[in-house]
N, C-alpha and C. Protein backbone atom coordinates (compact mmCIF):
# COMPACT_ATOMS: atom_id res chain seq x y z
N UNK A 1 81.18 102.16 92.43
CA UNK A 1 79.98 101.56 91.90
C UNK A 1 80.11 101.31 90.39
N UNK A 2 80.70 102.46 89.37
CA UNK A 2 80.98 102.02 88.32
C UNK A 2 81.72 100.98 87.94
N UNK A 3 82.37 100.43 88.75
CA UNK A 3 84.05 99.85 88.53
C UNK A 3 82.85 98.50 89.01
N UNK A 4 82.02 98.32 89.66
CA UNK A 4 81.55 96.90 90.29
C UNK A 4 80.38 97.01 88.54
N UNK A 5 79.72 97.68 88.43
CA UNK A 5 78.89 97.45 86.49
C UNK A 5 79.45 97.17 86.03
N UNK A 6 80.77 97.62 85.71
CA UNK A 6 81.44 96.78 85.14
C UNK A 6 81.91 95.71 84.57
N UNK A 7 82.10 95.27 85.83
CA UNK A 7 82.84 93.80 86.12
C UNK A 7 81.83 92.77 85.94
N UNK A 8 80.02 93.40 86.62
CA UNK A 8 79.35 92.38 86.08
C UNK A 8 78.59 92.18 84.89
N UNK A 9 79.19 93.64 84.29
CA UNK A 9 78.62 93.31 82.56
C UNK A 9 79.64 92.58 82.19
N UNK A 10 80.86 92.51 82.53
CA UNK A 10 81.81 91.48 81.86
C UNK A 10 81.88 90.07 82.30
N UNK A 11 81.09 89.84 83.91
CA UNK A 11 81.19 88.77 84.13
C UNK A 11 79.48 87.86 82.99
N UNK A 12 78.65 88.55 83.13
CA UNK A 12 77.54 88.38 82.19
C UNK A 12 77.59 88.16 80.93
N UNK A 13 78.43 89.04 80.14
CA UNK A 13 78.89 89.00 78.90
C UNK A 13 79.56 87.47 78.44
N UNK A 14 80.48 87.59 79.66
CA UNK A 14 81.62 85.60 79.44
C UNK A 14 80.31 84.63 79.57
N UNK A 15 79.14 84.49 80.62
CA UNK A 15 78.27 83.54 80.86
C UNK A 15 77.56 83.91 79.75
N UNK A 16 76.95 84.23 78.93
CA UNK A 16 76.15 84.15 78.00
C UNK A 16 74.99 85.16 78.27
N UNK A 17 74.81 85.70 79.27
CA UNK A 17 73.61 86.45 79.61
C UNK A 17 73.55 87.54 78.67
N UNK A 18 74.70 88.16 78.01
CA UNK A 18 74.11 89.36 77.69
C UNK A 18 75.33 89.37 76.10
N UNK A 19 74.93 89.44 75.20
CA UNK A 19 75.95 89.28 74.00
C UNK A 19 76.54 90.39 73.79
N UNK A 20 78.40 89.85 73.12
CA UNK A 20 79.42 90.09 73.17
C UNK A 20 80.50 89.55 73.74
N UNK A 21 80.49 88.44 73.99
CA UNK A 21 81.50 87.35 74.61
C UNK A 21 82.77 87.50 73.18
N UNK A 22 83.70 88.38 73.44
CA UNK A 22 84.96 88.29 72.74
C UNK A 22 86.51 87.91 73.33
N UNK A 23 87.15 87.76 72.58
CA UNK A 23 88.30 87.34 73.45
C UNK A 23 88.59 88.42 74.42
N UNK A 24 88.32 90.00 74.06
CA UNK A 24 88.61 91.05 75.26
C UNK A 24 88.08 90.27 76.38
N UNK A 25 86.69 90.00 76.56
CA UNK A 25 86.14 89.48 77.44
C UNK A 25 86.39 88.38 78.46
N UNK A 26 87.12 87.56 76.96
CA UNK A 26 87.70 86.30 77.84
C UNK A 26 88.67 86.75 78.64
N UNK A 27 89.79 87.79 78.03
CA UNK A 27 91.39 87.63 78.81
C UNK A 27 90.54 88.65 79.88
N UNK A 28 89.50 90.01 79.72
CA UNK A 28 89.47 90.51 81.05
C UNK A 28 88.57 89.77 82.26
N UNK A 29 87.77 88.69 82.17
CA UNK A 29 87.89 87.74 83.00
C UNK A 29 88.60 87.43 83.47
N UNK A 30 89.42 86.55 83.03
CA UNK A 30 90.38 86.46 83.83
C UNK A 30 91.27 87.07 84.32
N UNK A 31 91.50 87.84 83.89
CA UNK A 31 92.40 89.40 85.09
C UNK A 31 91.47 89.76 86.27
N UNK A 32 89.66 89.80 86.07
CA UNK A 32 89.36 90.23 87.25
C UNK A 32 89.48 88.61 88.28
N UNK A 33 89.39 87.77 88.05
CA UNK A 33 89.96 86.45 88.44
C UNK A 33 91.13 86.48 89.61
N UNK A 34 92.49 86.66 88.82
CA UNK A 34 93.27 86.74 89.34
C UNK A 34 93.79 88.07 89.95
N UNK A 35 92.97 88.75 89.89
CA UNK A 35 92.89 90.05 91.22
C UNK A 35 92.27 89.55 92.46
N UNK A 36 91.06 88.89 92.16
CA UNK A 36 90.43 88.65 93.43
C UNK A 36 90.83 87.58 93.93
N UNK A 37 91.79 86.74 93.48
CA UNK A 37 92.39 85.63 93.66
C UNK A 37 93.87 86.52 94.88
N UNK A 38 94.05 87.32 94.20
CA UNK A 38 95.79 88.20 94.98
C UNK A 38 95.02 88.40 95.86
N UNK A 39 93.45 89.43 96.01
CA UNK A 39 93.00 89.82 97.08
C UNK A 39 92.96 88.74 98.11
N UNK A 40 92.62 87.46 97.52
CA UNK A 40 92.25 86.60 98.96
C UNK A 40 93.47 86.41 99.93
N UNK A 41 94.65 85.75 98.87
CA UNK A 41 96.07 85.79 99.47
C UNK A 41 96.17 86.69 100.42
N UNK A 42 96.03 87.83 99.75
CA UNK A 42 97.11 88.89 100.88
C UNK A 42 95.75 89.09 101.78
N UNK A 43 94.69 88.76 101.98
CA UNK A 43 94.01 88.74 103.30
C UNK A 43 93.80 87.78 104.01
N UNK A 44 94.01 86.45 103.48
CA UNK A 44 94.76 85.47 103.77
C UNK A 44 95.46 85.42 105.29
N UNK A 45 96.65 85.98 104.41
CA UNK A 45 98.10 86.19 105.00
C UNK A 45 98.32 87.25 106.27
N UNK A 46 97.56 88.42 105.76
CA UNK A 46 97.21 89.57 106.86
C UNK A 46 96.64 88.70 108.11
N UNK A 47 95.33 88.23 108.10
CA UNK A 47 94.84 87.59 109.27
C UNK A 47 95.08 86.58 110.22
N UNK A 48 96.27 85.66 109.50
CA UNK A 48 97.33 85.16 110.04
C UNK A 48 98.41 85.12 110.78
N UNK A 49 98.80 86.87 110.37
CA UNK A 49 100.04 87.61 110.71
C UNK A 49 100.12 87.61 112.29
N UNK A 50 99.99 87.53 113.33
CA UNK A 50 99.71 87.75 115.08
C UNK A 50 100.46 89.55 115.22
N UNK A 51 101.22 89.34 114.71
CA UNK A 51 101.77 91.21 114.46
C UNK A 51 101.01 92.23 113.83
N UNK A 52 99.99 91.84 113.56
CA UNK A 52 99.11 92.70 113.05
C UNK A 52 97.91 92.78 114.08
N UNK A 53 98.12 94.72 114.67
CA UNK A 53 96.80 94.59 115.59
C UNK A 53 95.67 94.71 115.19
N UNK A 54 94.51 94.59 115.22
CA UNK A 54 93.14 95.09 115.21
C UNK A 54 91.99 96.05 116.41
């Protein structure tokens, strides 16, 4: 739960909602970006797999 406040004080912070938009802000945007970007891939790819049971 902490780790999700986080992310949306930083996603808030980049949109303007809540001040402090710094470059920290900018580059950790985009890291949480391209995490959830890997996440989609590799679930993606998992659900695709036919070797993978459920």
């Amino acid at each position: 739960m902490v780790l999700y406040a986080g992310m949306a004080a930083l996603l808030l912070s980049r949109g303007g909602v809540t001040p402090g938009d710094s470059t920290f802000v900018q580059t950790a945007v985009w890291v949480l970006f391209a995490y959830f970007v890997i996440g989609i891939i590799m679930n993606a790819s998992l659900a695709a797999d036919p070797s993978v049971s459920r």
